[in-house]
C-alpha atoms as a PDB file:
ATOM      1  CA  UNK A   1       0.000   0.000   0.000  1.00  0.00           C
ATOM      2  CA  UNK A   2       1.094   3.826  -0.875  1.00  0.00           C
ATOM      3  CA  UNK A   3       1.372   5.820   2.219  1.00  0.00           C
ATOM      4  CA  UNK A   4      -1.855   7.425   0.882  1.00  0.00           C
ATOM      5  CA  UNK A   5      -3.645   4.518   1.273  1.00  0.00           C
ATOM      6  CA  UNK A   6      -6.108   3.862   3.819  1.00  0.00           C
ATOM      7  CA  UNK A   7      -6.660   0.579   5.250  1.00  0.00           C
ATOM      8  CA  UNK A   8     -10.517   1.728   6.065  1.00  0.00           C
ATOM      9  CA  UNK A   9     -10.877   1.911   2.018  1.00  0.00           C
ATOM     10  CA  UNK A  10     -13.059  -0.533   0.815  1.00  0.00           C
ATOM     11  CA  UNK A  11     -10.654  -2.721  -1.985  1.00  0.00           C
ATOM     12  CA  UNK A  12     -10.782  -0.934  -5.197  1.00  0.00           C
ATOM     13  CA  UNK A  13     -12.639  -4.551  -7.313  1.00  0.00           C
ATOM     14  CA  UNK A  14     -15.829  -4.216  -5.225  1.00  0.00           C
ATOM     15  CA  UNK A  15     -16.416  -1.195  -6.472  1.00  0.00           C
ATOM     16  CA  UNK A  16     -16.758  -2.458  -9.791  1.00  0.00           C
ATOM     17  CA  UNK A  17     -18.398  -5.622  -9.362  1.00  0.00           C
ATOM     18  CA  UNK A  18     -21.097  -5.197 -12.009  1.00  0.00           C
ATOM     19  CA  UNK A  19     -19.728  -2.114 -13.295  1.00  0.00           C
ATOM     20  CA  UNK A  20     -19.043  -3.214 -16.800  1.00  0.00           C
ATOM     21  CA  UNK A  21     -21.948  -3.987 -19.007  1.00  0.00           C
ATOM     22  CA  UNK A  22     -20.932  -6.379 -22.182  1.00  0.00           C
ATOM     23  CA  UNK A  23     -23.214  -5.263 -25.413  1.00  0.00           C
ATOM     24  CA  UNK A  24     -22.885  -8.835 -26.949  1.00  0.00           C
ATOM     25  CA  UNK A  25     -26.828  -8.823 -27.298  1.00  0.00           C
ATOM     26  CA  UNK A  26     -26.897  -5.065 -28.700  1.00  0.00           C
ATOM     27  CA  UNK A  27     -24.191  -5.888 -31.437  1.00  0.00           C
ATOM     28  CA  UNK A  28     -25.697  -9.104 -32.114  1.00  0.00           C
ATOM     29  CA  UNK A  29     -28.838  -7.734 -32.687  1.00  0.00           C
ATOM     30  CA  UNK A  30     -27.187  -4.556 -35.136  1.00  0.00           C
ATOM     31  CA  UNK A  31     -25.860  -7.548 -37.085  1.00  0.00           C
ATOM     32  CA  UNK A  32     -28.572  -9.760 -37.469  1.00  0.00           C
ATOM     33  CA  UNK A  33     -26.598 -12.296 -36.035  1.00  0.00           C
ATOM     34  CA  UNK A  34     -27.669 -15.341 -33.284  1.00  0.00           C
ATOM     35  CA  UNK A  35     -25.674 -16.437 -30.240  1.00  0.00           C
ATOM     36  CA  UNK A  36     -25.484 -19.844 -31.908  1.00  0.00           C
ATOM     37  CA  UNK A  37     -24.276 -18.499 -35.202  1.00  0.00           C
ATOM     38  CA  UNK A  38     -21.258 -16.217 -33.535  1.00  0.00           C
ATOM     39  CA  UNK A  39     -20.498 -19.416 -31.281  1.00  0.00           C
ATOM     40  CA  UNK A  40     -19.747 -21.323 -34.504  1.00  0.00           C
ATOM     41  CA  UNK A  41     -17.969 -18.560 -35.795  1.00  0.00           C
ATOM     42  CA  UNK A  42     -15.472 -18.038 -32.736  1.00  0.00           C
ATOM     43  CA  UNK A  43     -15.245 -21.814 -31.316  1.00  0.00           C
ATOM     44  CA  UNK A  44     -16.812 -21.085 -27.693  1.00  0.00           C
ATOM     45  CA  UNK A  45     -19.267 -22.328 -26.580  1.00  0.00           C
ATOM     46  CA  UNK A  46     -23.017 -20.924 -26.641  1.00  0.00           C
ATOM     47  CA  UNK A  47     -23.402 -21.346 -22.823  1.00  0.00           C
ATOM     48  CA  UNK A  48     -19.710 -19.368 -22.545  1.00  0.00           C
ATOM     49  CA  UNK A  49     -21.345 -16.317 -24.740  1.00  0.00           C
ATOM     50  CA  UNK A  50     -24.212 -16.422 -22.845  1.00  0.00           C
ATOM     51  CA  UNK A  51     -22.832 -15.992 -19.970  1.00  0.00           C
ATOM     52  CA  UNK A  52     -20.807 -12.871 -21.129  1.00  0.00           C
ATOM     53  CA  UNK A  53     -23.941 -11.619 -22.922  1.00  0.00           C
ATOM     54  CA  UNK A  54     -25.822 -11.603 -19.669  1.00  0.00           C
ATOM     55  CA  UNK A  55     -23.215  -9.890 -17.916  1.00  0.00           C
ATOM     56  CA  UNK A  56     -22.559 -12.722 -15.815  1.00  0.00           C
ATOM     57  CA  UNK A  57     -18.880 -13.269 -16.778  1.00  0.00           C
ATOM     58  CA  UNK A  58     -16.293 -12.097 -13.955  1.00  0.00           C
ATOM     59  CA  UNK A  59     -13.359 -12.659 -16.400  1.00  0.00           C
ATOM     60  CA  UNK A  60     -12.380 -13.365 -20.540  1.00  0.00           C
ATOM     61  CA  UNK A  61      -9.146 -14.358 -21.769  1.00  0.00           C
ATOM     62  CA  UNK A  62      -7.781 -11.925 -24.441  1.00  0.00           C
ATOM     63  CA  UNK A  63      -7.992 -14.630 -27.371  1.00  0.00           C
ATOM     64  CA  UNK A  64     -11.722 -14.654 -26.420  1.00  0.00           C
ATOM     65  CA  UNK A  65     -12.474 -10.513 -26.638  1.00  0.00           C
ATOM     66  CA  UNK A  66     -10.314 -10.854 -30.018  1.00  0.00           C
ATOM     67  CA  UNK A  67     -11.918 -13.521 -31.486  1.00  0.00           C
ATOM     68  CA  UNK A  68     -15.509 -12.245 -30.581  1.00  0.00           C
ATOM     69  CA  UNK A  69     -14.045  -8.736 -32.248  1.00  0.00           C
ATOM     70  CA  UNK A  70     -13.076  -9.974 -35.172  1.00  0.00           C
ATOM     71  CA  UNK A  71     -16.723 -11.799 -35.964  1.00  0.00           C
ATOM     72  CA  UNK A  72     -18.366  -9.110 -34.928  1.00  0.00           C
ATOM     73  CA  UNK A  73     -16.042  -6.397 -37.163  1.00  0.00           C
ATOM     74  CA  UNK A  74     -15.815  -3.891 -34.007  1.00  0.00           C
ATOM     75  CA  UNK A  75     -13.490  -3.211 -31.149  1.00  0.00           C
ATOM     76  CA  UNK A  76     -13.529  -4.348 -27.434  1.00  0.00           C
ATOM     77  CA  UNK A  77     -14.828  -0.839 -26.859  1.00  0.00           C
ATOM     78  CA  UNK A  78     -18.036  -1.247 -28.623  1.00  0.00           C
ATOM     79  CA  UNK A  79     -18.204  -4.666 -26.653  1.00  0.00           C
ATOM     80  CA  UNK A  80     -17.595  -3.444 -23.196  1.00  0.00           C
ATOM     81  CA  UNK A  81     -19.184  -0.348 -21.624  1.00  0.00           C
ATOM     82  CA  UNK A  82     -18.392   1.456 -18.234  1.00  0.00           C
ATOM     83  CA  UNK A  83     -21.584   1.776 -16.003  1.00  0.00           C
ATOM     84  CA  UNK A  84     -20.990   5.473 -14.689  1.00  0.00           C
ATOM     85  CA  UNK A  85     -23.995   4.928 -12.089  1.00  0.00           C
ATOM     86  CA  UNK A  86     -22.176   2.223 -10.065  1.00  0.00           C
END
């Protein structure tokens, strides 16, 4: 810890626990596209992409967000959203 740091802080990552919505469903929808179609398209699983697309995913590997990125034509920033009211 910095000697700024108080130990009465709660820990930065509960903060923002639920703070970052995924917009798998919104681009999917844009596009026309299913959750079954971009899972054969990418190799993961539907249940996997479901879980992201319902915000329900507490981590994804890089090869994942790059993979989904490159179906999808758009960047991780169209993906993945900050929510400013948490």
């Amino acid at each position: 810890m910095s000697p700024t740091d108080s130990s009465n802080d709660p820990p930065v990552i509960a903060e923002t626990v639920g703070a970052v919505h995924c917009r798998l469903d919104e681009l999917l929808t844009e596009r026309g596209m299913t959750l079954t179609r971009l899972s054969e398209m990418v190799g993961i699983s539907f249940v996997n992409l479901s879980v992201l697309k319902n915000d329900r995913a507490r981590a994804v590997r890089f090869s994942t967000l790059a993979a989904i990125c490159r179906a999808l034509k758009c960047e991780v920033g169209d993906l993945f959203v900050v929510n400013s009211a948490r």
